[in-house]
PDB file of N, CA and C in Angstrom:
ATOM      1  N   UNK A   1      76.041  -1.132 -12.236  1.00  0.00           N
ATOM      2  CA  UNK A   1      76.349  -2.550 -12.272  1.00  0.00           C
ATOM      3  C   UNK A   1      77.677  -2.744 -12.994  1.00  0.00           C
ATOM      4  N   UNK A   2      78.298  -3.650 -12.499  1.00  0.00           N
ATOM      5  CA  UNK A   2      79.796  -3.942 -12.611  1.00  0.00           C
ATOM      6  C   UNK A   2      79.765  -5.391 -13.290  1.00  0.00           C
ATOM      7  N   UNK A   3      80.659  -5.568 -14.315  1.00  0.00           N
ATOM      8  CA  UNK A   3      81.047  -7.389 -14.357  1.00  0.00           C
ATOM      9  C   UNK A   3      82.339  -7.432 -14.760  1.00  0.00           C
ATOM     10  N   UNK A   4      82.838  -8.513 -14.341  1.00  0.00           N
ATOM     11  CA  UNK A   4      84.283  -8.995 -14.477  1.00  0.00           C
ATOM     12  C   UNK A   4      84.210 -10.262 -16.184  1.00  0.00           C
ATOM     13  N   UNK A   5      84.688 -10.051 -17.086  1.00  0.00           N
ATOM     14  CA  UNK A   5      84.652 -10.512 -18.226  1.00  0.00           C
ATOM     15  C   UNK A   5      86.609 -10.932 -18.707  1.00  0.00           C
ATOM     16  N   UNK A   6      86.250 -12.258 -19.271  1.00  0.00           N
ATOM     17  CA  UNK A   6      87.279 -12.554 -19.579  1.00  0.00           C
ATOM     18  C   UNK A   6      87.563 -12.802 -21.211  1.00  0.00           C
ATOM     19  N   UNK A   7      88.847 -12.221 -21.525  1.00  0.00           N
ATOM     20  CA  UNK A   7      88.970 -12.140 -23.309  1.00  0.00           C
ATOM     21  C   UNK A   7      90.156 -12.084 -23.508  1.00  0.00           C
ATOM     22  N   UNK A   8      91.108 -13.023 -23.979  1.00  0.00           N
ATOM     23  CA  UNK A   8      92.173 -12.843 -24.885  1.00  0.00           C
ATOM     24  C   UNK A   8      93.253 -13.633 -23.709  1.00  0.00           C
ATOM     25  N   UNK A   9      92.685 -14.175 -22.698  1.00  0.00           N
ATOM     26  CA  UNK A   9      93.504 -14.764 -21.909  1.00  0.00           C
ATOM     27  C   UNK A   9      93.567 -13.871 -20.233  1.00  0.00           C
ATOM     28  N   UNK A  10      92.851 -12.382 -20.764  1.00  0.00           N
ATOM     29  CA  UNK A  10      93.027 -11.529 -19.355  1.00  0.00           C
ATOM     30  C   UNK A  10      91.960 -11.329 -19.064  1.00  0.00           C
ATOM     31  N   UNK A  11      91.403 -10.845 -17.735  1.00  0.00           N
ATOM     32  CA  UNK A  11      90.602 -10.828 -16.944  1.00  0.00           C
ATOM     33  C   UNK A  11      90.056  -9.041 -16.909  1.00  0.00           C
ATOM     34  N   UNK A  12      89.184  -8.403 -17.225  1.00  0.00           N
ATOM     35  CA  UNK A  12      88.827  -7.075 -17.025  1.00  0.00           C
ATOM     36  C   UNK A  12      87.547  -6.789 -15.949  1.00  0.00           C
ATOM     37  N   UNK A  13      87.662  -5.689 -15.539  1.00  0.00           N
ATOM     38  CA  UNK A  13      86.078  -5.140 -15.107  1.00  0.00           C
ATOM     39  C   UNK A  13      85.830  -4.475 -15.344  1.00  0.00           C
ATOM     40  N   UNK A  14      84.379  -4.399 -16.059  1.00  0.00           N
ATOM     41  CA  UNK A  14      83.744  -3.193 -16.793  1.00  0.00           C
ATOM     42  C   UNK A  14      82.734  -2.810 -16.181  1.00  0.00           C
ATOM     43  N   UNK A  15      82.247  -1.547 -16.565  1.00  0.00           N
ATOM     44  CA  UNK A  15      80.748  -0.900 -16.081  1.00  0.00           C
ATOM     45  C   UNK A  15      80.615  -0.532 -17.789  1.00  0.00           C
ATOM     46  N   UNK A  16      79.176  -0.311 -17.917  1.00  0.00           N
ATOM     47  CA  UNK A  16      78.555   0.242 -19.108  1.00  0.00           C
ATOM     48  C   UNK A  16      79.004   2.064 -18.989  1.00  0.00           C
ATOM     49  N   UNK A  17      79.402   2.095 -20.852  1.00  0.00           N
ATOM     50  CA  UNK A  17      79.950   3.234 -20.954  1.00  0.00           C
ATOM     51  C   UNK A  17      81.430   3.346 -20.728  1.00  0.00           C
ATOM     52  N   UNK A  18      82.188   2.341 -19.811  1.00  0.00           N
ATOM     53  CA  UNK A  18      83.149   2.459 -20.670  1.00  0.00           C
ATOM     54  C   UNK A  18      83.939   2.151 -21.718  1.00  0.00           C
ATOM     55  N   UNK A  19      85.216   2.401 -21.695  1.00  0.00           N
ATOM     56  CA  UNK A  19      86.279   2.349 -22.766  1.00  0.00           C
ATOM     57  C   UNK A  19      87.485   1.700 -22.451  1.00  0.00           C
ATOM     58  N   UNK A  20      87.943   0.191 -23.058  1.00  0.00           N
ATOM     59  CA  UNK A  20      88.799  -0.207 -22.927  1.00  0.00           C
ATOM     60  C   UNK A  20      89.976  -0.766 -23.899  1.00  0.00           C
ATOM     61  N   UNK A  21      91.092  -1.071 -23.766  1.00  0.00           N
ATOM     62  CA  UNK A  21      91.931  -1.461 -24.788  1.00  0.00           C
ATOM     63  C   UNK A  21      92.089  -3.246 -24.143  1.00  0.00           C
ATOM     64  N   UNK A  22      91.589  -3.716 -25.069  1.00  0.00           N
ATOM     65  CA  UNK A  22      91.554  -5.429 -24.863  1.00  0.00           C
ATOM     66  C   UNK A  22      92.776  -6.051 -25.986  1.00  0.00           C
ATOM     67  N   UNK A  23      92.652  -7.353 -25.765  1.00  0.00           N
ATOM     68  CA  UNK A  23      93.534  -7.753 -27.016  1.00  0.00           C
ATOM     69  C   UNK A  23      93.355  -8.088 -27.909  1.00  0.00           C
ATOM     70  N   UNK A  24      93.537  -8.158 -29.451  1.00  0.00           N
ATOM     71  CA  UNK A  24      92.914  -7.936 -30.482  1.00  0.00           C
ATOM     72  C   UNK A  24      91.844  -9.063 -31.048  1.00  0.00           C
ATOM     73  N   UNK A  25      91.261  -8.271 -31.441  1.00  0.00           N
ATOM     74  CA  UNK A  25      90.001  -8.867 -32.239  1.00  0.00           C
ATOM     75  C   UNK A  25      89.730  -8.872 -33.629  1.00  0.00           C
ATOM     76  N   UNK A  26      89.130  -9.770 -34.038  1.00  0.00           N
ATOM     77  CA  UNK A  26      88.692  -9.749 -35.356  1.00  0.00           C
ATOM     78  C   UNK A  26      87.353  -9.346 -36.089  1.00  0.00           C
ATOM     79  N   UNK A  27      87.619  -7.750 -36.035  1.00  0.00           N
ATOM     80  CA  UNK A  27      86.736  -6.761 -36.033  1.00  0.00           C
ATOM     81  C   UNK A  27      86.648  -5.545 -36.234  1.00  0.00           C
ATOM     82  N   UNK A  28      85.969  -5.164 -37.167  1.00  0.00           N
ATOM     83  CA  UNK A  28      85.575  -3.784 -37.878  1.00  0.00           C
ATOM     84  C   UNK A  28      85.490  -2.522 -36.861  1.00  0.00           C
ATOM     85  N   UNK A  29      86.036  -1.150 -37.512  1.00  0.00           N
ATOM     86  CA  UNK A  29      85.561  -0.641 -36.413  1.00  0.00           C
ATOM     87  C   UNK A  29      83.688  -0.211 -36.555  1.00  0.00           C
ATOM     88  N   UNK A  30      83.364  -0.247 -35.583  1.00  0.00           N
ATOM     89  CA  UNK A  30      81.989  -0.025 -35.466  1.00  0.00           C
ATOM     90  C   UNK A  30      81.064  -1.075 -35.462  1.00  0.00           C
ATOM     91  N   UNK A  31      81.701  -2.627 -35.402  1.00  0.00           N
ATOM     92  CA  UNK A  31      80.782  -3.626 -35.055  1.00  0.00           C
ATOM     93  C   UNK A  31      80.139  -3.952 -33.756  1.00  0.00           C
ATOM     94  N   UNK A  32      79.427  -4.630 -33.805  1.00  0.00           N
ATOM     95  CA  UNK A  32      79.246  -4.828 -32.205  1.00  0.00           C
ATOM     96  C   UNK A  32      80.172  -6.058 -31.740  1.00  0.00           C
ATOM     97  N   UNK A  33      80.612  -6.325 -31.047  1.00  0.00           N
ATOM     98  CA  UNK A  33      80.542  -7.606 -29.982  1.00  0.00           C
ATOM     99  C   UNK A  33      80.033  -7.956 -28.702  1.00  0.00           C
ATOM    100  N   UNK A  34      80.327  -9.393 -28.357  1.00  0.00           N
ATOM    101  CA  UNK A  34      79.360  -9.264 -27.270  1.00  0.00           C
ATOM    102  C   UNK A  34      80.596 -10.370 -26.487  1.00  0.00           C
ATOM    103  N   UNK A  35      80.650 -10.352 -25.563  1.00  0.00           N
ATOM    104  CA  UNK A  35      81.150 -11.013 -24.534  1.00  0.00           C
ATOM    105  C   UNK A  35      80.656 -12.156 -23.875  1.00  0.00           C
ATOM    106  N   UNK A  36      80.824 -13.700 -24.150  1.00  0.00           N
ATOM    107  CA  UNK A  36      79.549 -14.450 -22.889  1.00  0.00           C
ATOM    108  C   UNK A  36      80.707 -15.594 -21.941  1.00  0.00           C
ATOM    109  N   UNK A  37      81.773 -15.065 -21.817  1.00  0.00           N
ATOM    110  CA  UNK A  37      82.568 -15.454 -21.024  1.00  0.00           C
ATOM    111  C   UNK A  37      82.898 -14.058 -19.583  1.00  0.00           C
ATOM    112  N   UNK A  38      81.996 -14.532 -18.621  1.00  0.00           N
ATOM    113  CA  UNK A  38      81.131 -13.390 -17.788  1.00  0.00           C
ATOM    114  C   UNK A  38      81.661 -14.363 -15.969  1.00  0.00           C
ATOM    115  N   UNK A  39      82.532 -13.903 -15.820  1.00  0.00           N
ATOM    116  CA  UNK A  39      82.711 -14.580 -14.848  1.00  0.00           C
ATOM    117  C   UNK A  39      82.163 -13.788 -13.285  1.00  0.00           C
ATOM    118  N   UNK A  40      81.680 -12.648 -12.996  1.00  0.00           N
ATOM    119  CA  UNK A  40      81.068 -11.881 -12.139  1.00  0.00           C
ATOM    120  C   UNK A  40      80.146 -10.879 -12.740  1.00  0.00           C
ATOM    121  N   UNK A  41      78.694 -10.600 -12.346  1.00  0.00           N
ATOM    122  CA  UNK A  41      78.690  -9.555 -11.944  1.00  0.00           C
ATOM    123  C   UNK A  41      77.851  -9.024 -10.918  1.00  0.00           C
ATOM    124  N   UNK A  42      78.079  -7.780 -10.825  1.00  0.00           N
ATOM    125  CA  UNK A  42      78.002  -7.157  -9.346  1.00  0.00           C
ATOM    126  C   UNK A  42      76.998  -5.792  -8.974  1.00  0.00           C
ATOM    127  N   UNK A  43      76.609  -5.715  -8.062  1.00  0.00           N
ATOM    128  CA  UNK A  43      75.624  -4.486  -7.714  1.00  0.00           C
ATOM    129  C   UNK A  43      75.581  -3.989  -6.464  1.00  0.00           C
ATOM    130  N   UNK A  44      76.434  -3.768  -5.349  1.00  0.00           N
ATOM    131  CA  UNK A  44      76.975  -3.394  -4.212  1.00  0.00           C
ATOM    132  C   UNK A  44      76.152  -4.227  -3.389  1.00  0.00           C
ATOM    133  N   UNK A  45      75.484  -5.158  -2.492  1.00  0.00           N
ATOM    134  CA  UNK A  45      75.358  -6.606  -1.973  1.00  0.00           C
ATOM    135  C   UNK A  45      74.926  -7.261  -2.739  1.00  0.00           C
ATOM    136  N   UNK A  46      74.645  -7.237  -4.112  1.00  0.00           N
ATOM    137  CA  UNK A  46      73.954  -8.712  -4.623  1.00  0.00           C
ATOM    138  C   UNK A  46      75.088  -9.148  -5.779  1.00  0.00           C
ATOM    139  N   UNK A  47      75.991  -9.524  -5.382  1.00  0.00           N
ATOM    140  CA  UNK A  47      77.164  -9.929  -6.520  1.00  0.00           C
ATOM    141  C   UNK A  47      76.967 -11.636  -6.594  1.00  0.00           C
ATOM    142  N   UNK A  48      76.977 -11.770  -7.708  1.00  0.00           N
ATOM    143  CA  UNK A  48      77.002 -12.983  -8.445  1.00  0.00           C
ATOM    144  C   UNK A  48      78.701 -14.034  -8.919  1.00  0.00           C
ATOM    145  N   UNK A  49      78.688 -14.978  -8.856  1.00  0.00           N
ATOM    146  CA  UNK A  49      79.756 -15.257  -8.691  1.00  0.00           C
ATOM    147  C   UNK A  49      79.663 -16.553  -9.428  1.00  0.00           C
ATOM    148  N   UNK A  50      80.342 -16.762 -11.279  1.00  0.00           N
ATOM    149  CA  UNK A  50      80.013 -18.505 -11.669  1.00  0.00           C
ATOM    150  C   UNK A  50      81.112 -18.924 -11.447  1.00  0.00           C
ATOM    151  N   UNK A  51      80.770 -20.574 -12.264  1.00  0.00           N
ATOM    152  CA  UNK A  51      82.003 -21.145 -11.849  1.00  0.00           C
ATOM    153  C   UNK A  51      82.004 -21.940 -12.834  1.00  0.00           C
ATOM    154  N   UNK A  52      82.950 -21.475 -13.667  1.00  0.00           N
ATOM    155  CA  UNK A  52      83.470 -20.363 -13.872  1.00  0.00           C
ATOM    156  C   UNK A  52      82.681 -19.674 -14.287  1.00  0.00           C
ATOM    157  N   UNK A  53      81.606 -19.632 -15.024  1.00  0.00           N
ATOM    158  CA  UNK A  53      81.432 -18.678 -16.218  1.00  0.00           C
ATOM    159  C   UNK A  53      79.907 -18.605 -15.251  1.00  0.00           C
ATOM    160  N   UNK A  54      79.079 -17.393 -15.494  1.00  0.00           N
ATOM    161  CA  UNK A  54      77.545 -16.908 -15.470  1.00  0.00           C
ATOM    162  C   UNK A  54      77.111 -17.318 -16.412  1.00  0.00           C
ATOM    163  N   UNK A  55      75.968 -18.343 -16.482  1.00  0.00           N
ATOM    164  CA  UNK A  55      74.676 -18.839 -17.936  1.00  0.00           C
ATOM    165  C   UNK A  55      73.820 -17.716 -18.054  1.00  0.00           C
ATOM    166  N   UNK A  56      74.105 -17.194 -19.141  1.00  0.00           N
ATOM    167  CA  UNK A  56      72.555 -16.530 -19.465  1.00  0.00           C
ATOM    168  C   UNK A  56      73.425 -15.053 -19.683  1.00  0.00           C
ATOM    169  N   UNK A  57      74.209 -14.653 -18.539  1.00  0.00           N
ATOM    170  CA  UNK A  57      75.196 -13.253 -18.998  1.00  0.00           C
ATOM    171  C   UNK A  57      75.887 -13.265 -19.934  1.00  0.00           C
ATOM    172  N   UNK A  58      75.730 -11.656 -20.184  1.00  0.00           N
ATOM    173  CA  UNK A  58      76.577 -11.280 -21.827  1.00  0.00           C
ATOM    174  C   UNK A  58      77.244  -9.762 -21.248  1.00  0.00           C
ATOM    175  N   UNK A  59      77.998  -9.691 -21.903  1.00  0.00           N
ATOM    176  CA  UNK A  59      78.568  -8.241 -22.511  1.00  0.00           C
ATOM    177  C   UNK A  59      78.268  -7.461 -23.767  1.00  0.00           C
ATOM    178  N   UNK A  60      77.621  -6.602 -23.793  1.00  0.00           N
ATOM    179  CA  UNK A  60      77.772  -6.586 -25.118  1.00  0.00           C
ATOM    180  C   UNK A  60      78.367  -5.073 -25.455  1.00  0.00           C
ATOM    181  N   UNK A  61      79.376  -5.243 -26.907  1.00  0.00           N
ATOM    182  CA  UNK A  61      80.359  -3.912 -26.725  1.00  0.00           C
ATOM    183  C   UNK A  61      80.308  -3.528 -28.203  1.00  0.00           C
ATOM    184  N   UNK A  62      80.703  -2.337 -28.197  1.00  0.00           N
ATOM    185  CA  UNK A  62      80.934  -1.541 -29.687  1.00  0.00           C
ATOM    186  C   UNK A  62      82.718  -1.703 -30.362  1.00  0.00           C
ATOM    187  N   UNK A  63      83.084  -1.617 -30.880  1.00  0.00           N
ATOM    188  CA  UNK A  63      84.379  -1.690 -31.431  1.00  0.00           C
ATOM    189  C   UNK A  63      84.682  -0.134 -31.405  1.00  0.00           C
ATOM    190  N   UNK A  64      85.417   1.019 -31.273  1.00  0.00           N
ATOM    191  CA  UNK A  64      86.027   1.478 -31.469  1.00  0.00           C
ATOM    192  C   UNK A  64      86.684   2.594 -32.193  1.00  0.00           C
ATOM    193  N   UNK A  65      88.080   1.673 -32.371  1.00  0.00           N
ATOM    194  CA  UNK A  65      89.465   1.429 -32.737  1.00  0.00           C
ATOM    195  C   UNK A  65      90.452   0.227 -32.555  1.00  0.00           C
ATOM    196  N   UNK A  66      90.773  -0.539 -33.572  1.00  0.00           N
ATOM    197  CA  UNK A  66      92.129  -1.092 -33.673  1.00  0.00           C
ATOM    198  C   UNK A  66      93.364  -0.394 -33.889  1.00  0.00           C
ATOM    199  N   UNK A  67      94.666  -0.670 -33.042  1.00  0.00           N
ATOM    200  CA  UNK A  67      95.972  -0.219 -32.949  1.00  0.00           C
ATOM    201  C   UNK A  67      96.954  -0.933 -32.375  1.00  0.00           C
ATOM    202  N   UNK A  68      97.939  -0.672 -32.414  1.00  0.00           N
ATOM    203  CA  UNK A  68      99.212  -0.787 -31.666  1.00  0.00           C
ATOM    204  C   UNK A  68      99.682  -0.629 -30.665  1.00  0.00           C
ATOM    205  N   UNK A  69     100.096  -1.186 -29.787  1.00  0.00           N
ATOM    206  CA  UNK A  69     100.948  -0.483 -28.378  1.00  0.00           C
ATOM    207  C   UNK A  69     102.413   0.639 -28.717  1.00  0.00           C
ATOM    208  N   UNK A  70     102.696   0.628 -27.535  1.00  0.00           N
ATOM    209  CA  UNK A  70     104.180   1.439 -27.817  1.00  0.00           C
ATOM    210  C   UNK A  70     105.290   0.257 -28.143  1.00  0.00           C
ATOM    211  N   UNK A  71     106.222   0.588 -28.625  1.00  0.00           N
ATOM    212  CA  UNK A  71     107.105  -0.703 -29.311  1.00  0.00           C
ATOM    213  C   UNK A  71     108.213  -1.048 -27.671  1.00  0.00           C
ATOM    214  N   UNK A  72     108.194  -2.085 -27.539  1.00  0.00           N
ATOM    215  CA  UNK A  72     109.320  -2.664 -26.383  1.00  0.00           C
ATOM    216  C   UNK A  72     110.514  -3.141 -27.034  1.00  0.00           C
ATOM    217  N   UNK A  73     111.435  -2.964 -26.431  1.00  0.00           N
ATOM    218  CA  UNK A  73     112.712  -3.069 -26.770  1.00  0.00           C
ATOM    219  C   UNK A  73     113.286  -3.975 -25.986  1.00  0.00           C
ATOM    220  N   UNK A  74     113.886  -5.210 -26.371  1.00  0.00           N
ATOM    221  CA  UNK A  74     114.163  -6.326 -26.130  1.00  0.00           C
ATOM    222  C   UNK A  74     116.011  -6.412 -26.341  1.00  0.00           C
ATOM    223  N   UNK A  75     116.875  -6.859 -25.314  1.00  0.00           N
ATOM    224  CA  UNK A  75     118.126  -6.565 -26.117  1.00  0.00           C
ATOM    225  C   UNK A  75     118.493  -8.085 -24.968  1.00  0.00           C
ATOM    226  N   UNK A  76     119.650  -8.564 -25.707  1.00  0.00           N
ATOM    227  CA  UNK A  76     119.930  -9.873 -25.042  1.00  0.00           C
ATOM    228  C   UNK A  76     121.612 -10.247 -25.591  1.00  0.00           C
ATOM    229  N   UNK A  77     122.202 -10.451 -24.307  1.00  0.00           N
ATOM    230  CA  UNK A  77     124.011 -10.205 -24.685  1.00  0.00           C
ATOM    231  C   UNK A  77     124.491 -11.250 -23.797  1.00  0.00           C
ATOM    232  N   UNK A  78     125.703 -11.676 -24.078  1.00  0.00           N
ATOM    233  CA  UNK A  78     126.218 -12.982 -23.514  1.00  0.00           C
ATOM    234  C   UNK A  78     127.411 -11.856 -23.269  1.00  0.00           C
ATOM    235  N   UNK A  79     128.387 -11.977 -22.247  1.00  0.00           N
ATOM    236  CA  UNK A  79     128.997 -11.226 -21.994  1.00  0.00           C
ATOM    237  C   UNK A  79     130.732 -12.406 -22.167  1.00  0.00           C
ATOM    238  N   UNK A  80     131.499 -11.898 -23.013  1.00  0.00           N
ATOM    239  CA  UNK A  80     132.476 -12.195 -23.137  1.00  0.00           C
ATOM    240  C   UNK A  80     132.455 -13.250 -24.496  1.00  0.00           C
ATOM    241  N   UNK A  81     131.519 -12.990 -25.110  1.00  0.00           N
ATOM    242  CA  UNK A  81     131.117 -14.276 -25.998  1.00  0.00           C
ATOM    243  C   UNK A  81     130.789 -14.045 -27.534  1.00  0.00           C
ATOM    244  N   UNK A  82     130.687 -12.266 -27.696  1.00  0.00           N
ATOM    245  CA  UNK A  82     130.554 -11.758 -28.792  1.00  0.00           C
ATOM    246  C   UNK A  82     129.117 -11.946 -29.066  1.00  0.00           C
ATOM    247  N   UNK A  83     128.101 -11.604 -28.523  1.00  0.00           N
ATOM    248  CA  UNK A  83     127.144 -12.075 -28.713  1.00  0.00           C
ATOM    249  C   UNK A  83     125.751 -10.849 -28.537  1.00  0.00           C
ATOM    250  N   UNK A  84     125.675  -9.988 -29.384  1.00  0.00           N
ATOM    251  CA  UNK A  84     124.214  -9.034 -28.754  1.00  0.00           C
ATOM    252  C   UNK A  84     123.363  -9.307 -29.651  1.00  0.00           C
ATOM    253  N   UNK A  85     121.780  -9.180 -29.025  1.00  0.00           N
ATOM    254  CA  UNK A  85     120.888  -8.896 -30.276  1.00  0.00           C
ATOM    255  C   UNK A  85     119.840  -8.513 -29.473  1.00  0.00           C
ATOM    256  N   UNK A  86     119.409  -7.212 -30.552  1.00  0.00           N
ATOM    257  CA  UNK A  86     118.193  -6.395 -30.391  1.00  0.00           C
ATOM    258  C   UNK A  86     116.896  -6.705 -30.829  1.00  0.00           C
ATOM    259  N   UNK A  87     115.742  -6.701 -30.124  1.00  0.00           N
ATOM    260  CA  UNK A  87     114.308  -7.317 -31.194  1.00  0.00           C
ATOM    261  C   UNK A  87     113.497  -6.143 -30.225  1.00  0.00           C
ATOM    262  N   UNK A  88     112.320  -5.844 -30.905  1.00  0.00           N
ATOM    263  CA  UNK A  88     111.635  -4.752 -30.910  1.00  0.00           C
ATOM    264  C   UNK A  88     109.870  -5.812 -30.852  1.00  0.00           C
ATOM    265  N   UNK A  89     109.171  -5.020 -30.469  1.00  0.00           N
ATOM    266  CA  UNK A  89     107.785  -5.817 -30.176  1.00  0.00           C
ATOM    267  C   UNK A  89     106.486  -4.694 -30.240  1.00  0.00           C
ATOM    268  N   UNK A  90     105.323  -4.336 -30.905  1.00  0.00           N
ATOM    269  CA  UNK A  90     104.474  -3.886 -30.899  1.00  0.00           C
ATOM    270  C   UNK A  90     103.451  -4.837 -30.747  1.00  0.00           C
ATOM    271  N   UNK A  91     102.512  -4.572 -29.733  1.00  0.00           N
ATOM    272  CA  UNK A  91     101.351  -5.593 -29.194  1.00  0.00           C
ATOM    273  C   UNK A  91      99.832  -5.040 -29.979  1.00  0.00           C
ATOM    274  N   UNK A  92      99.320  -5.592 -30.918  1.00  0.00           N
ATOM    275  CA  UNK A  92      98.030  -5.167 -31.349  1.00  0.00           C
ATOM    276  C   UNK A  92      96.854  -5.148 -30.204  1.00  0.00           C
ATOM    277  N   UNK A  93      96.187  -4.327 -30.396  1.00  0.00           N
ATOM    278  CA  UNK A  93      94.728  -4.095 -29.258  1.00  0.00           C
ATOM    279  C   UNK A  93      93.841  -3.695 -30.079  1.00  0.00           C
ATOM    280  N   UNK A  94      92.794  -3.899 -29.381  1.00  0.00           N
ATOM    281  CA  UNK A  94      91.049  -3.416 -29.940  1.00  0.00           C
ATOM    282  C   UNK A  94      90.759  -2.733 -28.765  1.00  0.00           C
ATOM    283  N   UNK A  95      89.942  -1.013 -28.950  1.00  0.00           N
ATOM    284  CA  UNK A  95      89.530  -0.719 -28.175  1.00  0.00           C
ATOM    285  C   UNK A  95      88.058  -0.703 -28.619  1.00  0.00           C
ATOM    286  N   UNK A  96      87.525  -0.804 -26.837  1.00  0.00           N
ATOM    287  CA  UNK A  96      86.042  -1.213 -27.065  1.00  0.00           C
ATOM    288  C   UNK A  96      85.374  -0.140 -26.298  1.00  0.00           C
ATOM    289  N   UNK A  97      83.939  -0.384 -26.456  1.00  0.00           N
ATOM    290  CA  UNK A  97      83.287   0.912 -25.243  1.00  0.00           C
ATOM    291  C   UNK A  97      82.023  -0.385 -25.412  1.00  0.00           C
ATOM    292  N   UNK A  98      81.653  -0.548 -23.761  1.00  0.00           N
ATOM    293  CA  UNK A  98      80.887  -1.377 -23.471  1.00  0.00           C
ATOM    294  C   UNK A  98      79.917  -0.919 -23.725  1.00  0.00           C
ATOM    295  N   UNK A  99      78.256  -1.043 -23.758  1.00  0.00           N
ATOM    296  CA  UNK A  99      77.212  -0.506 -23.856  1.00  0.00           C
ATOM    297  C   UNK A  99      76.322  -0.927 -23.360  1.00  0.00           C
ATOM    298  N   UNK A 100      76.548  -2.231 -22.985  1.00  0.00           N
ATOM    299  CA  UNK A 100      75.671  -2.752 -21.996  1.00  0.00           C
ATOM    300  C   UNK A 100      75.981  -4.064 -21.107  1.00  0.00           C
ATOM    301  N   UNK A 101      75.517  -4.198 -20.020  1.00  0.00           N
ATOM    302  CA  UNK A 101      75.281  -5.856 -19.286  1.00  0.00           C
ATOM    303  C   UNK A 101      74.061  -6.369 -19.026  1.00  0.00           C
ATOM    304  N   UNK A 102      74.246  -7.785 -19.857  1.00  0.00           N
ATOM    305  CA  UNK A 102      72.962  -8.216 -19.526  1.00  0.00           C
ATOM    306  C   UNK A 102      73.197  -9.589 -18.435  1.00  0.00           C
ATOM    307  N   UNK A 103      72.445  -9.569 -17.920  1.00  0.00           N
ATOM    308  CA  UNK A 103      72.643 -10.186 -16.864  1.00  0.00           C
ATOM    309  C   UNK A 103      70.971 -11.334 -16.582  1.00  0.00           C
ATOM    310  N   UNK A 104      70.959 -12.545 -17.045  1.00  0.00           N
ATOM    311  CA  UNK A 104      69.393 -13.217 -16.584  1.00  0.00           C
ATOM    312  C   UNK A 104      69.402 -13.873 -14.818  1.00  0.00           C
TER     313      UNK A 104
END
C-alpha cells in the first residue's frame, strides 16, 4: 500500500519502510511523527482519492536524522555597472522512515 502525503509545502509518495528526506521539522531524532494531511492512498485497483485531504488517514513516521543539503551558490552581476555579489544557501531537511499507513 502506497499514499501520497503532503508536508512542508511538497507533495511525496510513500510505502511503509521507507526513507525519506522531507523539509524540516521540529523534531528529535527518534521521535515519532505522524502525518494526517493524506491526500491518496492506494492498493493497485482500490485507490482512494480526498478532496483534498482523506478523514480518518494518517502516516505515521520515525525521525531519523536532521541535516543539511549541499550548499548552492547564488552569484548575481549587472554587467557594466560594477556590480557582483555572491550568496551561498544550505536547505535544512529531516529524514524520516515511514512505518506505517493507516488508512479507516
Amino acid at each position: 500500500m502506497y499514499a501520497v502525503i503532503q508536508t512542508g509545502g511538497k507533495q511525496y509518495r510513500v510505502k511503509s519502510g521507507e526513507q525519506l528526506k522531507i523539509e524540516a521539522l521540529a523534531a528529535e531524532i527518534g521521535a515519532a511523527v505522524s502525518f494526517d494531511n493524506v491526500l491518496m492512498l492506494g492498493e493497485g485497483e482500490g485507490v482512494r482519492v480526498g478532496a483534498p485531504f482523506l478523514s480518518g488517514a494518517k502516516v505515521k513516521a520515525t525521525v531519523v536524522a536532521q541535516g543539511r543539503g549541499e550548499k548552492v551558490r547564488i552569484f548575481k552581476m549587472r554587467r557594466r555597472k560594477h556590480y557582483a555579489k555572491t550568496q551561498g544557501h544550505r536547505q535544512s531537511f529531516t529524514e524520516v522512515r515511514i512505518d506505517e499507513i493507516v488508512g479507516a
